[in-house]
Structure formats: structure tokens, C-alpha cells
C-alpha atoms as a PDB file:
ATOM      1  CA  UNK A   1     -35.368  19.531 -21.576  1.00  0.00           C
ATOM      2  CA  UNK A   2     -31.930  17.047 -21.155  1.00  0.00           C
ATOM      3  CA  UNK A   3     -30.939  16.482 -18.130  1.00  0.00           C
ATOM      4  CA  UNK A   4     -27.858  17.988 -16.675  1.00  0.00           C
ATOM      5  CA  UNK A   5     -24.916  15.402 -16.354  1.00  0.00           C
ATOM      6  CA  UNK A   6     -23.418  15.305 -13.405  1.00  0.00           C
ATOM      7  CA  UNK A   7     -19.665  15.659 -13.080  1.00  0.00           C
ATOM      8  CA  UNK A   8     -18.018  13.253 -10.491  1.00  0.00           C
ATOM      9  CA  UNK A   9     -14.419  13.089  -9.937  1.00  0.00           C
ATOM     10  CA  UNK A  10     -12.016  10.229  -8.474  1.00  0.00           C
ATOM     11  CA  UNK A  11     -11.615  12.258  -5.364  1.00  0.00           C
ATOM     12  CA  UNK A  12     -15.392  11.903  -4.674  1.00  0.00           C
ATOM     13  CA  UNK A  13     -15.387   8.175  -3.943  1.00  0.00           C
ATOM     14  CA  UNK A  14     -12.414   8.343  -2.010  1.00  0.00           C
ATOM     15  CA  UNK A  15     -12.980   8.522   2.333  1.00  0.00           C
ATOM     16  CA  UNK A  16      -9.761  10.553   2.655  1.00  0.00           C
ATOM     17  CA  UNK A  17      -9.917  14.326   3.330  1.00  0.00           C
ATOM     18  CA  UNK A  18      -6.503  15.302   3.947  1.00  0.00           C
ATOM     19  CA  UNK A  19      -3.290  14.573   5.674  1.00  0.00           C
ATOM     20  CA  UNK A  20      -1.983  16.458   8.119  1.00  0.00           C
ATOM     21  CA  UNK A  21       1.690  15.246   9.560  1.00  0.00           C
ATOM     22  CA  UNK A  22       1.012  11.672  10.991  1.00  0.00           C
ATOM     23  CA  UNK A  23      -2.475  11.684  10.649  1.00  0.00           C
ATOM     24  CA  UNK A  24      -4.923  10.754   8.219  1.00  0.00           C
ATOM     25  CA  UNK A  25      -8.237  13.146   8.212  1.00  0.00           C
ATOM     26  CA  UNK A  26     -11.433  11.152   6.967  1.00  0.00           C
ATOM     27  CA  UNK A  27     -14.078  12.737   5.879  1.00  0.00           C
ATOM     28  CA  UNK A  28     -16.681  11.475   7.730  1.00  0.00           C
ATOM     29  CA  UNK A  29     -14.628  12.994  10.697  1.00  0.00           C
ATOM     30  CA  UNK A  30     -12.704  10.081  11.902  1.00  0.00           C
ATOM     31  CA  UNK A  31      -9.072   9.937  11.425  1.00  0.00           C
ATOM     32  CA  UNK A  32      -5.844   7.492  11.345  1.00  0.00           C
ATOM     33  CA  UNK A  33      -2.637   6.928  11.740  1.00  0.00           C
ATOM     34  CA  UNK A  34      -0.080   4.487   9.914  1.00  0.00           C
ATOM     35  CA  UNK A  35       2.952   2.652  11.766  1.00  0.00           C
ATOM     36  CA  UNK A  36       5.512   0.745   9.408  1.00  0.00           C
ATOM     37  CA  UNK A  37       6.284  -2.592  11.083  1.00  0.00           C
ATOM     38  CA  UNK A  38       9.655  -4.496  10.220  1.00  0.00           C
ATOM     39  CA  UNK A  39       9.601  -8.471   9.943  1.00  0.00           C
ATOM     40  CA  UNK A  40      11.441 -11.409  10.542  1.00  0.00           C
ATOM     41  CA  UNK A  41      11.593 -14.940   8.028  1.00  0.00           C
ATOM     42  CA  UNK A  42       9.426 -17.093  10.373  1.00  0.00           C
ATOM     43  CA  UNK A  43      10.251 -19.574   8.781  1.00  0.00           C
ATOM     44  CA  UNK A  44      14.030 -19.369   9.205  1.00  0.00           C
ATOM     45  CA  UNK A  45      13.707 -19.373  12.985  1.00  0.00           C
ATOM     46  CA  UNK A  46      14.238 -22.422  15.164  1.00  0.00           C
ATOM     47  CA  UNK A  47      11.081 -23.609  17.061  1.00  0.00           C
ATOM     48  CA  UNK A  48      11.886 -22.700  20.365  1.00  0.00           C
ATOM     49  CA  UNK A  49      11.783 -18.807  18.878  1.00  0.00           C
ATOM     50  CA  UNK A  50       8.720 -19.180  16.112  1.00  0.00           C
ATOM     51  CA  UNK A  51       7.267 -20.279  19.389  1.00  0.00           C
ATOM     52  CA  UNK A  52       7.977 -17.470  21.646  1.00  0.00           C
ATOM     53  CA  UNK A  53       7.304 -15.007  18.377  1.00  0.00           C
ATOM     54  CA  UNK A  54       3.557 -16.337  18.933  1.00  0.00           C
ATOM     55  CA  UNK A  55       3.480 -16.163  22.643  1.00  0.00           C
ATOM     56  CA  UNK A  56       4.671 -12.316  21.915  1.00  0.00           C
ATOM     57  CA  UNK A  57       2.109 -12.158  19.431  1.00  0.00           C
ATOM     58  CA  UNK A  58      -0.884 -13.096  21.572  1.00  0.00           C
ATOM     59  CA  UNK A  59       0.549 -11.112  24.096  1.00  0.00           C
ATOM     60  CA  UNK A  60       0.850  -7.947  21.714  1.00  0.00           C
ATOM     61  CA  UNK A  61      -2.658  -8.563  20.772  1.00  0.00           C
ATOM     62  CA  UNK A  62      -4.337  -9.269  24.399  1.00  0.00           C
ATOM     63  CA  UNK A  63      -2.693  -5.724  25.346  1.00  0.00           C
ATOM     64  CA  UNK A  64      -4.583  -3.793  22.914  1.00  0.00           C
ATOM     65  CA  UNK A  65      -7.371  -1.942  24.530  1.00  0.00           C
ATOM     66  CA  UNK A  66      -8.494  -0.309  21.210  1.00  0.00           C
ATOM     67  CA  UNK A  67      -9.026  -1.894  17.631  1.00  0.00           C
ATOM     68  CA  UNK A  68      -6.167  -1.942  14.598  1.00  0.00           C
ATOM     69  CA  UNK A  69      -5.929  -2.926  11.397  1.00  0.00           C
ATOM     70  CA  UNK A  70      -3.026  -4.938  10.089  1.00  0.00           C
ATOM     71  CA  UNK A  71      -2.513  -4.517   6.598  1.00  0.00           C
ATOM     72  CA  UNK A  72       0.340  -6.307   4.507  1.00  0.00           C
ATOM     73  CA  UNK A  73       1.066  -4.721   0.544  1.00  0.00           C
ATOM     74  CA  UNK A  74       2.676  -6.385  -1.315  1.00  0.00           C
ATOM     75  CA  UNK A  75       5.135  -4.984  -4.674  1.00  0.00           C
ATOM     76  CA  UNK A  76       6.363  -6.087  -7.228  1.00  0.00           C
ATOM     77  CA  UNK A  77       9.867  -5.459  -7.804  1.00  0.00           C
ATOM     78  CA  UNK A  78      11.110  -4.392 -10.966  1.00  0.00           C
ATOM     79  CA  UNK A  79      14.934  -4.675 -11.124  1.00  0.00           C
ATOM     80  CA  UNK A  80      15.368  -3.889 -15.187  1.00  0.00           C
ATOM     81  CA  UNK A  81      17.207  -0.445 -13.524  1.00  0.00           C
ATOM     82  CA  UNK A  82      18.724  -2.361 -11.448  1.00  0.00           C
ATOM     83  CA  UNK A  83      20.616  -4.951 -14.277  1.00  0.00           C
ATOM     84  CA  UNK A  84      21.160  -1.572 -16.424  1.00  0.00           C
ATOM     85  CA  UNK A  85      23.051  -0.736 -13.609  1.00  0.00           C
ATOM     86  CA  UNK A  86      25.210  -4.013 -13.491  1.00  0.00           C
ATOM     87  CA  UNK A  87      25.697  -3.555 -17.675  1.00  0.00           C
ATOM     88  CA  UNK A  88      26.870   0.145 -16.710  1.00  0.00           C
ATOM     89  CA  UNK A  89      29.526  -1.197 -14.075  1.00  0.00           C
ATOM     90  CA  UNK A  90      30.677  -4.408 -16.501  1.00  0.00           C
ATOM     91  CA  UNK A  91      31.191  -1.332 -19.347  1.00  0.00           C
ATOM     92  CA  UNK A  92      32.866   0.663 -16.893  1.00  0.00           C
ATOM     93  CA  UNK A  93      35.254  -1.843 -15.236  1.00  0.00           C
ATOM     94  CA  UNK A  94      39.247  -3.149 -16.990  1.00  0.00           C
ATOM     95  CA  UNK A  95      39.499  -5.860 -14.523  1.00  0.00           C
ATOM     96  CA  UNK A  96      38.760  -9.128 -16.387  1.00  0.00           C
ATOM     97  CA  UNK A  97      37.977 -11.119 -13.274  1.00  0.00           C
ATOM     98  CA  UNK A  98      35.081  -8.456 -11.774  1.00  0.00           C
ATOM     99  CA  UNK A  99      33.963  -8.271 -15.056  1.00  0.00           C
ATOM    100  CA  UNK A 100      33.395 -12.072 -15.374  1.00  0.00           C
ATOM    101  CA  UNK A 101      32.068 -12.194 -11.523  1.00  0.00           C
ATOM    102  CA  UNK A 102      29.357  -9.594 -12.407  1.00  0.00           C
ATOM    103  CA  UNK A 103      28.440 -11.137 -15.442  1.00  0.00           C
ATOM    104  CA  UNK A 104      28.108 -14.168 -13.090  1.00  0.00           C
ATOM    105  CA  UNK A 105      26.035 -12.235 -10.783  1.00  0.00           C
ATOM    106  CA  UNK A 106      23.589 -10.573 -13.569  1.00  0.00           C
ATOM    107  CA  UNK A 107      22.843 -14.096 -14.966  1.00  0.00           C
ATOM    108  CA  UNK A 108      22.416 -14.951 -11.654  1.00  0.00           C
ATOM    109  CA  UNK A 109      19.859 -12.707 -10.601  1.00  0.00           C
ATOM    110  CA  UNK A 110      17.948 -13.073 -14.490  1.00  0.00           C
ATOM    111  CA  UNK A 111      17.818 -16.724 -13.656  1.00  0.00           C
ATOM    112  CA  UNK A 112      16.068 -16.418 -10.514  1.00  0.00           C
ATOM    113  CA  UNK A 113      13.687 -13.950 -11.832  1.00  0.00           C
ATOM    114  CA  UNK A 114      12.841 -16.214 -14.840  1.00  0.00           C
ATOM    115  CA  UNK A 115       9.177 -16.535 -15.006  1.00  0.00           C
ATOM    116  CA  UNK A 116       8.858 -15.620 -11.527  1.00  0.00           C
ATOM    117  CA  UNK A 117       7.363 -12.212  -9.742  1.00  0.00           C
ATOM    118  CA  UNK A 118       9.567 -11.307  -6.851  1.00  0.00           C
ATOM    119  CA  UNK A 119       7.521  -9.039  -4.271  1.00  0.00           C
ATOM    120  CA  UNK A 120       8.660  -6.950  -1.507  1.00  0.00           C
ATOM    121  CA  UNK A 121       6.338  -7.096   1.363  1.00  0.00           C
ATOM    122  CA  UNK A 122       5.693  -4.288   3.693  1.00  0.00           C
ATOM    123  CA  UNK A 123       3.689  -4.359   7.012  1.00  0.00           C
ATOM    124  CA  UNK A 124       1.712  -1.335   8.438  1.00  0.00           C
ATOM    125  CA  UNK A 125      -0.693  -1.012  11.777  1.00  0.00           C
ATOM    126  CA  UNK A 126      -3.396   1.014  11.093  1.00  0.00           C
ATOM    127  CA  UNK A 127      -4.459   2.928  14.121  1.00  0.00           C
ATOM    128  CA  UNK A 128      -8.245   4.306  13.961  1.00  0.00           C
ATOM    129  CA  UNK A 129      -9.535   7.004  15.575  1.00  0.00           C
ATOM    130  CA  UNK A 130     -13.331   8.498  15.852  1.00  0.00           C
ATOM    131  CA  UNK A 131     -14.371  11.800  17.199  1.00  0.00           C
ATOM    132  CA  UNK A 132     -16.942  10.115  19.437  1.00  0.00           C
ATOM    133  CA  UNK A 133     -13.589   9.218  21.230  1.00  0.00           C
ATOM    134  CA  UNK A 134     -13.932  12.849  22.793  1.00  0.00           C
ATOM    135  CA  UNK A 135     -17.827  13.029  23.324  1.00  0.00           C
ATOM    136  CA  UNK A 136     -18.627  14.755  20.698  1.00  0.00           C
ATOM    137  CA  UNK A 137     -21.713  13.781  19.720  1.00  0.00           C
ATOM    138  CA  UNK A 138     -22.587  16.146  16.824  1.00  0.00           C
ATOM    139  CA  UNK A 139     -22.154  15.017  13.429  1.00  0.00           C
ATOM    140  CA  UNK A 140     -19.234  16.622  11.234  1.00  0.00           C
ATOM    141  CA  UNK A 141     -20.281  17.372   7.484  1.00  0.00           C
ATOM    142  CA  UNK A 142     -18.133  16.583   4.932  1.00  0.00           C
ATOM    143  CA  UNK A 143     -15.223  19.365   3.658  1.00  0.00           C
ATOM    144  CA  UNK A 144     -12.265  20.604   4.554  1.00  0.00           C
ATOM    145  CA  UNK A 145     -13.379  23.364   6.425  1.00  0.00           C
ATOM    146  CA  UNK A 146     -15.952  21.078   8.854  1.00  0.00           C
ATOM    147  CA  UNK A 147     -12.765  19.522  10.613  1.00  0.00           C
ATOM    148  CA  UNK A 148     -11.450  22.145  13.038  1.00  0.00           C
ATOM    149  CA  UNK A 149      -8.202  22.415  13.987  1.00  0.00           C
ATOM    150  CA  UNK A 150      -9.748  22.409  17.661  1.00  0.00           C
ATOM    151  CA  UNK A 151     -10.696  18.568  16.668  1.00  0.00           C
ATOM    152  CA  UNK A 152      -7.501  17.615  15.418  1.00  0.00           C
ATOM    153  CA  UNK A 153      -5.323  19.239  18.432  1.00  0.00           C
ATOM    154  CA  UNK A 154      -7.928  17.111  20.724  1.00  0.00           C
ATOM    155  CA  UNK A 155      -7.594  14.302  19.417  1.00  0.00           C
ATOM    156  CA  UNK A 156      -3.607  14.399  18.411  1.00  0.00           C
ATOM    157  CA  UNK A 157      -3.000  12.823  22.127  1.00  0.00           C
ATOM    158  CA  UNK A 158      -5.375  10.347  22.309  1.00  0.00           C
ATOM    159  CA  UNK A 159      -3.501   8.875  18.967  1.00  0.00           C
ATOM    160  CA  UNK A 160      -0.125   9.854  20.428  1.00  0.00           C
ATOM    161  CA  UNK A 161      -0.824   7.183  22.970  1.00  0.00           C
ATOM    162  CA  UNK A 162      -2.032   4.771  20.507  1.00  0.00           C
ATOM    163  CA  UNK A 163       0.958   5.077  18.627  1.00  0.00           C
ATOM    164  CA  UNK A 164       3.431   5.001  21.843  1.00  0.00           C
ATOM    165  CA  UNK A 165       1.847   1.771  22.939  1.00  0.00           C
ATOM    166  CA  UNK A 166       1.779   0.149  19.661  1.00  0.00           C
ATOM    167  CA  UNK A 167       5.518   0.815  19.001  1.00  0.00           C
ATOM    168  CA  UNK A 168       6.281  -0.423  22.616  1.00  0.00           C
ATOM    169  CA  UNK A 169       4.690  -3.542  22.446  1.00  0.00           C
ATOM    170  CA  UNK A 170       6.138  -4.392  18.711  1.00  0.00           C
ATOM    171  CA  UNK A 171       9.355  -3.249  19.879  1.00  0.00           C
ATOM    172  CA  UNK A 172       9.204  -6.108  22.944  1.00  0.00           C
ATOM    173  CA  UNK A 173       8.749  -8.279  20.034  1.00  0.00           C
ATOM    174  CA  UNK A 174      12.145  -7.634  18.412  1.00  0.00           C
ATOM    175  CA  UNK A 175      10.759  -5.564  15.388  1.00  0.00           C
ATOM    176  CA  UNK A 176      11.180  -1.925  14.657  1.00  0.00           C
ATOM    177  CA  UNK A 177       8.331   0.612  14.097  1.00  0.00           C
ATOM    178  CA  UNK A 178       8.283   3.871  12.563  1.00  0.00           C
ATOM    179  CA  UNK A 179       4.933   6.318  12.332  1.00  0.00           C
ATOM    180  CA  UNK A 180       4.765   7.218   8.832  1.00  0.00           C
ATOM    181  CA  UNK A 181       4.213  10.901   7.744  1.00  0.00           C
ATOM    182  CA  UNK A 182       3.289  13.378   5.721  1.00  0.00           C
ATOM    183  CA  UNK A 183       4.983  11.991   1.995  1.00  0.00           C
ATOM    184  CA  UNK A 184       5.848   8.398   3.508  1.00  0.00           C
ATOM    185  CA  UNK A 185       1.862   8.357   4.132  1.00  0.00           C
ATOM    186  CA  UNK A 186       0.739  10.263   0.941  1.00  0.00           C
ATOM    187  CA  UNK A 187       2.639   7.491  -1.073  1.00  0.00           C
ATOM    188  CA  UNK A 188       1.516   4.589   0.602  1.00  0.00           C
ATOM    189  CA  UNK A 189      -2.367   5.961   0.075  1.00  0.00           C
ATOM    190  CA  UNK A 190      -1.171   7.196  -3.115  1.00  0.00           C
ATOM    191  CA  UNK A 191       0.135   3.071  -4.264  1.00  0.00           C
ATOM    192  CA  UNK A 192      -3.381   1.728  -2.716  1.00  0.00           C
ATOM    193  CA  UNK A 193      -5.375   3.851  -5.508  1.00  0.00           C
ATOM    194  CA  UNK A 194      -3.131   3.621  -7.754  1.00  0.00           C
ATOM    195  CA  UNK A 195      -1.980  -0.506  -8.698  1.00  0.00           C
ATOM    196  CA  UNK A 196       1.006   1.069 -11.081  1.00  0.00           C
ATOM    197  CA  UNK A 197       2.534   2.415  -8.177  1.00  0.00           C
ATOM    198  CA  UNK A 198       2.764  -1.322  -6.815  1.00  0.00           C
ATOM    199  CA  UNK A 199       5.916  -1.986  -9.014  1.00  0.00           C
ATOM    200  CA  UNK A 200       8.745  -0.999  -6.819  1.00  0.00           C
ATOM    201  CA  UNK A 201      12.133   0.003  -9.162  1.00  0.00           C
ATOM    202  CA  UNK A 202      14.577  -2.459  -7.063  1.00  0.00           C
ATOM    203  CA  UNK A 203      17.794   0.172  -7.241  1.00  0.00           C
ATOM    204  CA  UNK A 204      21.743   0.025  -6.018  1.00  0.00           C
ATOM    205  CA  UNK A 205      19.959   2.190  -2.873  1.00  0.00           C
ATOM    206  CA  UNK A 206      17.540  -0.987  -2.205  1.00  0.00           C
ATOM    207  CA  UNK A 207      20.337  -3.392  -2.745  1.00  0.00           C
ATOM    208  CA  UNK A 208      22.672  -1.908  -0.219  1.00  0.00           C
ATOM    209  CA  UNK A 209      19.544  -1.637   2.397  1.00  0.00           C
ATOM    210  CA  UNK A 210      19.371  -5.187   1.883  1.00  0.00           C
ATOM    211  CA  UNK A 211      22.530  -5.893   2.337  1.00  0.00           C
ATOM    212  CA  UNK A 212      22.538  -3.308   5.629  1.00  0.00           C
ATOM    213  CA  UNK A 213      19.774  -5.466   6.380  1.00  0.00           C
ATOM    214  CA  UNK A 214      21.140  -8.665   6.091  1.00  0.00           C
ATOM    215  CA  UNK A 215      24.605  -7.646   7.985  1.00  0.00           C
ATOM    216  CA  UNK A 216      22.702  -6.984  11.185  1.00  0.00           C
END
């Protein structure tokens, strides 16, 4: 008699059960919760401030009185949208002298992307969370229906706090912290299985948040 093959799909292997708002439901009955960190060139400051940024640093770190994860992804940036959209504006334009300034610009940009792989970096603080956090000391099975909404509404202000303190102490460090959720937290799980979704399409919104960026 032949043996039965057994089906296995992609979601199998994968820990994650579901998302729910800010919070990422494991199934093993844990859960998690994702703050995006901004960042500062080090490098670029003077050494009176790279050294208080690591003074702030230990600090941040000595406050903690429950475990993270720092996790830095890093994309590649695509900007063949981005030139199409230079080529679109040089077609567009009847002023000689923009024309010959963007043209100036787009060789620019292709000459500092020659044979290099610019990547946009992106910092996250993964906070963890387990149900033994609430004495509960049976076991939860795995499926969607094991994790009661009881649970989650338990445990929702235990990672409140978590979060709260995190974004406190980064903000003492300068930086700016936002809790990501429900699509902002599907698509960074989403780009982690997925190494396609790594290549970021670098468009005229990116460029002007750059330049936003930069301004401040």
C-alpha cells in the first residue's frame, strides 16, 4: 500500500499566528510588538555628541527591566522609477537650462549608483511578550481559536507599558519612535519571508521625505 504524502504548506513553518492591531500573536502563545526607531549618521557627529549618544545608549539599555530585540533590515533601493521619472520631467519641461540641470542631476545620481548597491536601513525594537507573564501556567495549543481574546486583552497592558517606556527612553535619546501596526507590521513580516520584497522602489514620495528629512 503507498504511503500517503503529506501536504505541508509555507504557513506551517512559520511561528506567526496572526496580527491583531500592534501586536504580533505567536503560535506557541507568546506575542510581540514592533517599534520603528529613527537614526542619526554617527559618524557625522562631533565627539563630544557620539560620546553622549553612547552614554544615552548604556543608559537606554541599563533601564530596561525586560528583554528586546534590536533588529536592523536592510533594502535595497531600486531607483529605475525613480530616473523614469526625471526622463518624464526633462520630456515635459521648454526651459533649456532645467532641462540641462536635470540631465546633470540624472547622470549624477547613475554615476553614484554605478556598480554600487545603495540600501536604506531601517531600525525596529522588538518587544516580546509570554503568557507566563500573567501566571498562566497551562500550555496553549496551536490555532487560531486556542488564543482567547481574554489572553490578548490581559496581556495588551503589560505590552502597552513596554512600548510607553521604550518610546520614552529612545525619545530622551533624540530619535523618534513609532509602534507599527496592523499593514506597517504585516509588510515588514511580509519583506522578512519574502527577500523580493527587500528592493525598495526609491520614488519622488521617498525623495521629498528625504529631503523633509534632511531640512530638519
Amino acid at each position: 500500500m503507498a504511503k500517503q504524502k503529506v501536504k505541508s504548506t509555507t504557513q506551517s513553518f512559520i511561528e506567526i499566528l496572526d496580527v491583531v492591531e500592534d501586536i504580533v500573536l505567536l503560535k506557541n502563545g507568546n506575542m510581540c510588538s514592533v517599534i520603528n526607531v529613527s537614526s542619526v549618521n554617527f559618524y557625522l557627529l562631533s565627539r563630544e555628541e557620539q560620546n553622549a549618544r553612547i552614554a544615552g545608549y548604556v543608559a537606554f539599555l541599563n533601564s530596561l527591566s525586560f528583554p528586546i530585540q534590536i533588529i536592523v533590515q536592510s533594502k535595497g533601493v531600486n531607483l529605475s522609477f525613480y530616473l523614469k521619472l526625471i526622463d518624464q520631467k526633462i520630456a515635459s519641461c521648454n526651459n533649456s537650462l532645467i532641462i540641462k540641470h536635470l540631465n546633470l542631476y540624472k547622470d549624477f545620481i547613475q554615476q553614484l549608483t554605478k556598480g554600487e548597491t545603495l540600501l536604506d536601513k531601517n531600525i525596529y525594537i522588538v518587544i516580546p511578550f509570554s503568557y507566563l507573564e500573567l501566571g498562566a501556567m497551562t500550555s496553549i495549543k496551536t490555532g487560531i481559536n486556542s488564543l482567547s481574546t481574554d489572553l490578548l486583552e490581559k496581556a495588551r497592558p503589560v505590552i502597552s507599558s513596554k512600548q510607553n517606556n521604550i518610546i520614552t527612553q529612545v525619545q530622551r535619546l533624540g530619535l523618534y519612535a513609532n509602534v507599527l501596526k496592523d499593514q506597517e507590521l504585516i509588510k515588514l513580516l511580509y519583506g522578512f519571508f519574502n527577500e523580493q520584497a527587500l528592493i525598495m522602489d526609491f520614488n519622488s514620495k521617498d525623495i521629498n521625505n528625504v529631503l523633509f528629512t534632511a531640512k530638519k
